[in-house]
Protein backbone atom coordinates (compact mmCIF):
# COMPACT_ATOMS: atom_id res chain seq x y z
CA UNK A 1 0.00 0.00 0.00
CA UNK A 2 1.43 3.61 -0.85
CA UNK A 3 1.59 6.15 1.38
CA UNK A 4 -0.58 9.55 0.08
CA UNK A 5 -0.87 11.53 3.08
CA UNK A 6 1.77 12.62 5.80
CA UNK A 7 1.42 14.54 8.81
CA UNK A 8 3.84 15.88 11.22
CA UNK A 9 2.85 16.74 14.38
CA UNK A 10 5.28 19.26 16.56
CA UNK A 11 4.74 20.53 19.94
CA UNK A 12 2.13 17.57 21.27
CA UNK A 13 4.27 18.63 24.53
CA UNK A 14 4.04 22.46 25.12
CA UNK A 15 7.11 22.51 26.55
CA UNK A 16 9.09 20.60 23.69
CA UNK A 17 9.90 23.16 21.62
CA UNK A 18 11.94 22.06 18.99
CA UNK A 19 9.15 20.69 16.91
CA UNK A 20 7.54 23.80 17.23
CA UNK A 21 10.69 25.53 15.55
CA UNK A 22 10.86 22.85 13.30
CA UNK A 23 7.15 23.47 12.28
CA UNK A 24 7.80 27.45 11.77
CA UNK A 25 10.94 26.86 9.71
CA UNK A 26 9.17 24.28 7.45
CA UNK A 27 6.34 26.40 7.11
CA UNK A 28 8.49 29.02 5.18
CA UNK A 29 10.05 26.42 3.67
CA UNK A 30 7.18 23.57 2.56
CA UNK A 31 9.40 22.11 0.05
CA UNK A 32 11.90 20.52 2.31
CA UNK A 33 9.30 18.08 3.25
CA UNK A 34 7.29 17.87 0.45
CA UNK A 35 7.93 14.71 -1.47
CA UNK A 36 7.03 14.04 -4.72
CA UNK A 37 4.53 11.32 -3.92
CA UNK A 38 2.51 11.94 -1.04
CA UNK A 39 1.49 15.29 0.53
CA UNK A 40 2.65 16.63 3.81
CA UNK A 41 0.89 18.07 6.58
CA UNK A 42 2.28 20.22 9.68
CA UNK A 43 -0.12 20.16 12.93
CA UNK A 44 0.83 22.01 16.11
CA UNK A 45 -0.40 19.48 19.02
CA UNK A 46 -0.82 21.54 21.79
CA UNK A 47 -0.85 25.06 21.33
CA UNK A 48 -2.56 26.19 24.28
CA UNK A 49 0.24 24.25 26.52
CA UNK A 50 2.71 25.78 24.14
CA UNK A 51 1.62 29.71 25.16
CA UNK A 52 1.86 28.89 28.45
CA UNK A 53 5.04 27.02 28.91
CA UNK A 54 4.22 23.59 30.01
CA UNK A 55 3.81 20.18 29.04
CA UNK A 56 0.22 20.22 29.17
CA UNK A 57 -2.90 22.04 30.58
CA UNK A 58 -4.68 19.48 32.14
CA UNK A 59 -3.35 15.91 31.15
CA UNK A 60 -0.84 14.69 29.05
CA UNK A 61 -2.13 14.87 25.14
CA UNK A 62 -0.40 11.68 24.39
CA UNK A 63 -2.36 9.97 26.36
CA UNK A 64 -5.58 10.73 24.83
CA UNK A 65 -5.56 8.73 21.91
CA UNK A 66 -7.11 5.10 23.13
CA UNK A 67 -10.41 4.71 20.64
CA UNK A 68 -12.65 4.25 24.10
CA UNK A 69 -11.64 8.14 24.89
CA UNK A 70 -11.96 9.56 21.96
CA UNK A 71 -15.59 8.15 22.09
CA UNK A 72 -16.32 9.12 25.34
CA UNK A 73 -18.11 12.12 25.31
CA UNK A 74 -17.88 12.89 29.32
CA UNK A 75 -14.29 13.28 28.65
CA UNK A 76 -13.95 17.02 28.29
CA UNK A 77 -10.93 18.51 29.75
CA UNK A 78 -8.43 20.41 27.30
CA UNK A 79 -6.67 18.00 26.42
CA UNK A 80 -9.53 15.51 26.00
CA UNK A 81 -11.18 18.07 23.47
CA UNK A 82 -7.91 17.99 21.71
CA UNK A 83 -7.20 14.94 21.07
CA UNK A 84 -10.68 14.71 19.59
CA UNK A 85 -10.20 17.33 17.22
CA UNK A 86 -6.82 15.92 16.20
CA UNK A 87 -9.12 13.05 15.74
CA UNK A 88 -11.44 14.56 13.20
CA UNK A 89 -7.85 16.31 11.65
CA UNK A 90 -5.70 13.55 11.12
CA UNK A 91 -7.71 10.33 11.40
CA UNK A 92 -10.39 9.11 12.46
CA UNK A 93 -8.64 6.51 14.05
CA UNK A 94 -9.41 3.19 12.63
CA UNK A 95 -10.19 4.81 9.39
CA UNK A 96 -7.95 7.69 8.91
CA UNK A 97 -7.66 10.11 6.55
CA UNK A 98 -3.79 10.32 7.01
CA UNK A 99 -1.80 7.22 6.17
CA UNK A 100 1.08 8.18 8.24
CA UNK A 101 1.54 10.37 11.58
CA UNK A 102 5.58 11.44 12.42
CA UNK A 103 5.18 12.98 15.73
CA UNK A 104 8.25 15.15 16.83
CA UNK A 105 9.24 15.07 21.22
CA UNK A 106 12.25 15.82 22.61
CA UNK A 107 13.14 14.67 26.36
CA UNK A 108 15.72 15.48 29.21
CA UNK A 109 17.33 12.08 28.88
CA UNK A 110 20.27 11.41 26.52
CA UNK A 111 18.49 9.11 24.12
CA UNK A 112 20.03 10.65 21.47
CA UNK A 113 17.92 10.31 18.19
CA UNK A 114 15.58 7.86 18.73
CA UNK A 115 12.49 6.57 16.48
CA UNK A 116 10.19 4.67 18.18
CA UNK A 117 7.71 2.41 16.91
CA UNK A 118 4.73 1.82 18.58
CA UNK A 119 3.19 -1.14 15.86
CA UNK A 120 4.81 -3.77 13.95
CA UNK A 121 4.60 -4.46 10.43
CA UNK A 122 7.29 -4.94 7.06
CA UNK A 123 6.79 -1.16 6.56
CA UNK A 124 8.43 -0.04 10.69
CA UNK A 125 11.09 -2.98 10.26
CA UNK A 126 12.29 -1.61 6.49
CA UNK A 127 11.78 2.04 8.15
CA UNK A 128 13.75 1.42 11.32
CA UNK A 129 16.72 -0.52 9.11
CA UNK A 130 16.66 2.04 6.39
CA UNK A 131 17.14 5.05 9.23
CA UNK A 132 19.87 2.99 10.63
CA UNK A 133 21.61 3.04 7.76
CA UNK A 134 21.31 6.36 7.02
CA UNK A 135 21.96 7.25 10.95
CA UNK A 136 23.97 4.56 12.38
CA UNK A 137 23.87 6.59 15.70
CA UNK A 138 19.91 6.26 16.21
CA UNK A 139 18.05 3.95 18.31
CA UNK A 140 15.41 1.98 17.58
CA UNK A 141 12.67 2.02 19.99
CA UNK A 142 9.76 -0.78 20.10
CA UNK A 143 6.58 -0.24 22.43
CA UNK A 144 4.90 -2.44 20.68
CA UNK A 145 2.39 -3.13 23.78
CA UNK A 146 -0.98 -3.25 22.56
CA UNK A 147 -2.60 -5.61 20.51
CA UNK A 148 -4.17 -3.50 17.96
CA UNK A 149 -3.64 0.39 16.06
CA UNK A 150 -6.84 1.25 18.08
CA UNK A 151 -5.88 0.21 21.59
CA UNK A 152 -2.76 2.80 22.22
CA UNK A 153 -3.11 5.91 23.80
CA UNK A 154 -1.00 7.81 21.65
CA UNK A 155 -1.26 10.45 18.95
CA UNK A 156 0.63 8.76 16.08
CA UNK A 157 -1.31 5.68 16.29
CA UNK A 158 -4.47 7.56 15.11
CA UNK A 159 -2.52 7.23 11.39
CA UNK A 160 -2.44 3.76 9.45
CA UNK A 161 0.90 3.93 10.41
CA UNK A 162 2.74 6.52 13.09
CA UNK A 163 5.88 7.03 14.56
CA UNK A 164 7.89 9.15 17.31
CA UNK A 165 10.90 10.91 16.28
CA UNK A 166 12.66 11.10 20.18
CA UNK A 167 15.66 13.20 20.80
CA UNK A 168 17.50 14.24 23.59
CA UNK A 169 18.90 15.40 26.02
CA UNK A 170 17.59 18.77 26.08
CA UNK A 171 15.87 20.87 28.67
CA UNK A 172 12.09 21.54 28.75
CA UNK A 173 11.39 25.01 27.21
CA UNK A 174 14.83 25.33 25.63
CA UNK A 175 16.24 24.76 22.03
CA UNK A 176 19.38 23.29 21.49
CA UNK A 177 21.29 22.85 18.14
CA UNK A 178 22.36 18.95 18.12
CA UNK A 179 19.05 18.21 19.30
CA UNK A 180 17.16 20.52 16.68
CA UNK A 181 19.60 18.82 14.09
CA UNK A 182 19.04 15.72 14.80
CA UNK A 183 15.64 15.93 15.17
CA UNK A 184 15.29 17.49 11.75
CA UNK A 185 17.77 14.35 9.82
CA UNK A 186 15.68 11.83 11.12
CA UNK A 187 12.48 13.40 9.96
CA UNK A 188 13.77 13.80 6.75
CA UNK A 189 15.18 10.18 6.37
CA UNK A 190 11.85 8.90 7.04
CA UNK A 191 10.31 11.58 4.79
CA UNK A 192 12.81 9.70 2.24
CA UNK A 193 11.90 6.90 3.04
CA UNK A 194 8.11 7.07 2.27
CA UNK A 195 9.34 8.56 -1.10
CA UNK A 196 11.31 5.24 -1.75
CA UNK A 197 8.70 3.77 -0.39
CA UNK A 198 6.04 4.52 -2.82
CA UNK A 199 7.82 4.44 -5.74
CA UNK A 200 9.56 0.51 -5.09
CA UNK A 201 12.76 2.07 -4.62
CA UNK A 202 13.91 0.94 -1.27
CA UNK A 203 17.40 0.01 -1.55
CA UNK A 204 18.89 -3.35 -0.39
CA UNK A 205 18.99 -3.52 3.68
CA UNK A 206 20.59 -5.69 6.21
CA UNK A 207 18.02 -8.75 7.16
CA UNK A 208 18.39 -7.81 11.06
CA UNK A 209 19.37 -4.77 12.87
CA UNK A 210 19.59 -3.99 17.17
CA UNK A 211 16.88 -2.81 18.68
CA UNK A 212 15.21 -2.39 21.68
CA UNK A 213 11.84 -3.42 23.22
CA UNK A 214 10.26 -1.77 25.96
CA UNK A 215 9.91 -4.64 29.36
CA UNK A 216 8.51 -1.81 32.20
CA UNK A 217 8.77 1.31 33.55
CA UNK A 218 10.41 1.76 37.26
CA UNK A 219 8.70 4.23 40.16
CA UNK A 220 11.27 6.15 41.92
CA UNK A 221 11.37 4.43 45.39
CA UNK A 222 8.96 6.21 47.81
CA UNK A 223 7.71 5.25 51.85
CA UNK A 224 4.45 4.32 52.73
CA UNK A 225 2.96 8.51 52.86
CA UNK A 226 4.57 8.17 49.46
CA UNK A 227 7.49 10.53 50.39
CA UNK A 228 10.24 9.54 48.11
CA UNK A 229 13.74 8.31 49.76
CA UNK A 230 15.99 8.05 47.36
CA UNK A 231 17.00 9.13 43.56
CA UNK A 232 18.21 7.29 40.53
CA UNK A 233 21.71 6.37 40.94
CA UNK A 234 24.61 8.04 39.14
CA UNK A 235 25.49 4.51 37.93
CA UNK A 236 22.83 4.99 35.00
CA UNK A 237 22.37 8.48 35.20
CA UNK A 238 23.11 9.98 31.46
CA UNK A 239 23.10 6.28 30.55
CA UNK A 240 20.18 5.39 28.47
CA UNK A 241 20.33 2.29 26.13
CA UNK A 242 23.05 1.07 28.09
CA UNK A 243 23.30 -2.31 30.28
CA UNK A 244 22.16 -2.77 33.04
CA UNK A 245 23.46 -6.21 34.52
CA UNK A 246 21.80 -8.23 37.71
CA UNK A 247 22.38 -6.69 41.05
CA UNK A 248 23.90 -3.11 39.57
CA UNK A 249 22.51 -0.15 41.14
CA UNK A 250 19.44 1.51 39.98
CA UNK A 251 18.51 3.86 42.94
CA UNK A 252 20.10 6.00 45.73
CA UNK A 253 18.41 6.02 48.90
CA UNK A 254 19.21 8.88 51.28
CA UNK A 255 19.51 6.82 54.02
CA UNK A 256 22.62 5.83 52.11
CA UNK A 257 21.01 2.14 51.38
CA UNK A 258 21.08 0.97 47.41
CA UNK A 259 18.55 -0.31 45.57
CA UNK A 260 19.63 -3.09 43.06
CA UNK A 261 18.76 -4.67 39.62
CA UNK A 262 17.19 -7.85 40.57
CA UNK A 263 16.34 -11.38 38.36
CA UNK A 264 18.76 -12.95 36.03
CA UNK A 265 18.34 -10.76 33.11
CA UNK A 266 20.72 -7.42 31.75
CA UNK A 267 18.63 -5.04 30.66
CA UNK A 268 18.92 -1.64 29.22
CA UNK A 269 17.30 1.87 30.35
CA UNK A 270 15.64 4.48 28.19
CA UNK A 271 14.12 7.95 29.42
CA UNK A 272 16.52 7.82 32.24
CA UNK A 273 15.07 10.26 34.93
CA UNK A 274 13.28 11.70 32.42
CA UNK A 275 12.03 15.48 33.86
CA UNK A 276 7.97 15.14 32.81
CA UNK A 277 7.70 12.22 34.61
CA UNK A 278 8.08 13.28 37.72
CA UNK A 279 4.20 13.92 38.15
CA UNK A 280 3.80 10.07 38.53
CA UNK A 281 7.37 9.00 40.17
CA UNK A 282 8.44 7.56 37.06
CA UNK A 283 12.11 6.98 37.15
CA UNK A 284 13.25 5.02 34.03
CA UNK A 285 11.78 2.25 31.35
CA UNK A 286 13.64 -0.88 31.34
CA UNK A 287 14.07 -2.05 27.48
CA UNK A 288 15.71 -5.80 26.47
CA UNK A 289 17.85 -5.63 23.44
CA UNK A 290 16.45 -7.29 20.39
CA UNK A 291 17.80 -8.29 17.10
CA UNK A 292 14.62 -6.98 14.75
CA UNK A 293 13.91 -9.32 11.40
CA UNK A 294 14.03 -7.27 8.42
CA UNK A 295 11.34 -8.22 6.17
């Protein structure tokens, strides 16, 4: 199936300003992601969060996107009412309008460029290995945690097909030039991509590439009042995508105790102490390197 329609998303995060940026130097400049075979589309997520400086207004917009919400009509804070109108935009989601969603965040950990998949299919596997040839220093990131396009809660899955372009670190609010550089390759090798895409032309790629697939996410550790004791340790501080081995340190506890890695298994981090998630305690995910089939 060719892809007609594209549509980049940039600021679903107020606060993540680069794809904002992005968004107002494309605009001037539409033919740097036009492509000669599908059309592209720039959408501003969250512009009210955007005027005011913060992630969101009332709840995270990338949350908003599971098919039982956007049917609910009691749901009606801000970012409720957005996500619905994104809705009516882009998709509607299990029949959308747009065949594929590229939606631009930036975070406070050092990810570096990361695209991460939230579906699997021939077309993210070619995508992913054509990217890392292209960009040998990105990451591939699989959430691939739901059973079906219409169960996830976030904004690119409202698409036939959507992805996350993830770069960082960075600090909320605050543009940085790697970070706006990178974020701005990637985008453009997928753009490329779609182009090849369409028109047969992919060119040869390896048959397996490393990635990584999302296990769980781990609370910072908190007492019973839910008072936290302790940070993440400066063991994987900085350290995302690296390992992680059985009975290394994860946390610091004030008290000067340690809280270990525990099982058999080495696993990796990603969003390391990630700033946005401190609303909900949320101190890193936990990925398992993979070797991806190419199909």
């Amino acid at each position: 199936m060719s892809i007609k329609t594209v549509a980049v998303v940039c600021g679903t995060h107020g606060n993540e300003i680069t794809g904002v940026y992005l968004m107002k130097k494309w605009q001037k400049a539409q033919q740097q992601i036009s492509r000669s075979t599908f059309s592209t589309q720039l959408l501003q997520g969250n512009p009210k969060a955007y005027e005011i400086n913060r992630r969101y207004v009332d709840k995270d917009l990338n949350r908003q996107f599971a098919s039982k919400d956007l049917a609910n009509p009691d749901l009606a804070y801000y970012e409720a009412l957005r996500a619905k109108s994104i809705n009516q935009i882009l998709g509607p989601k299990g029949n959308p309008k747009t065949d594929l969603v590229i939606d631009l965040h930036t975070t406070t950990s050092n990810m570096g460029p990361t695209l991460l998949m939230p579906q699997k299919g021939v077309f993210y596997s070619r995508l992913a290995a054509y990217v890392k040839s292209k960009m040998p220093e990105a990451v591939i990131f699989c959430d691939e945690d739901h059973k079906a396009n219409e169960d996830h809660h976030l904004l690119c899955t409202i698409g036939k097909y959507g992805v996350i372009v993830e770069v960082g670190p960075v600090p909320q609010s605050v543009l940085r030039h790697d970070v706006f550089e990178q974020s701005e390759t990637l985008t453009q090798h997928i753009l490329d991509f779609v182009e090849l895409f369409n028109t047969d032309s992919v060119p040869e790629l390896p048959t397996e590439i490393e990635a990584f697939r999302f296990v769980k996410s781990l609370k910072l550790p908190t007492d019973e009042s839910g008072e936290r004791i302790g940070m993440v340790h400066k063991h994987i501080q900085d350290s995302d995508f690296k390992a992680v081995k059985p009975g290394e340190p994860l946390f610091q506890l004030f008290d000067g105790g340690v809280i270990n890695l525990d099982g058999d298994e080495t696993l990796y981090t990603a969003f390391v102490n990630e700033a946005a998630y401190y609303d909900n305690n949320l101190a890193t995910s936990l990925m398992r390197k993979i070797t991806l089939q190419v199909d």
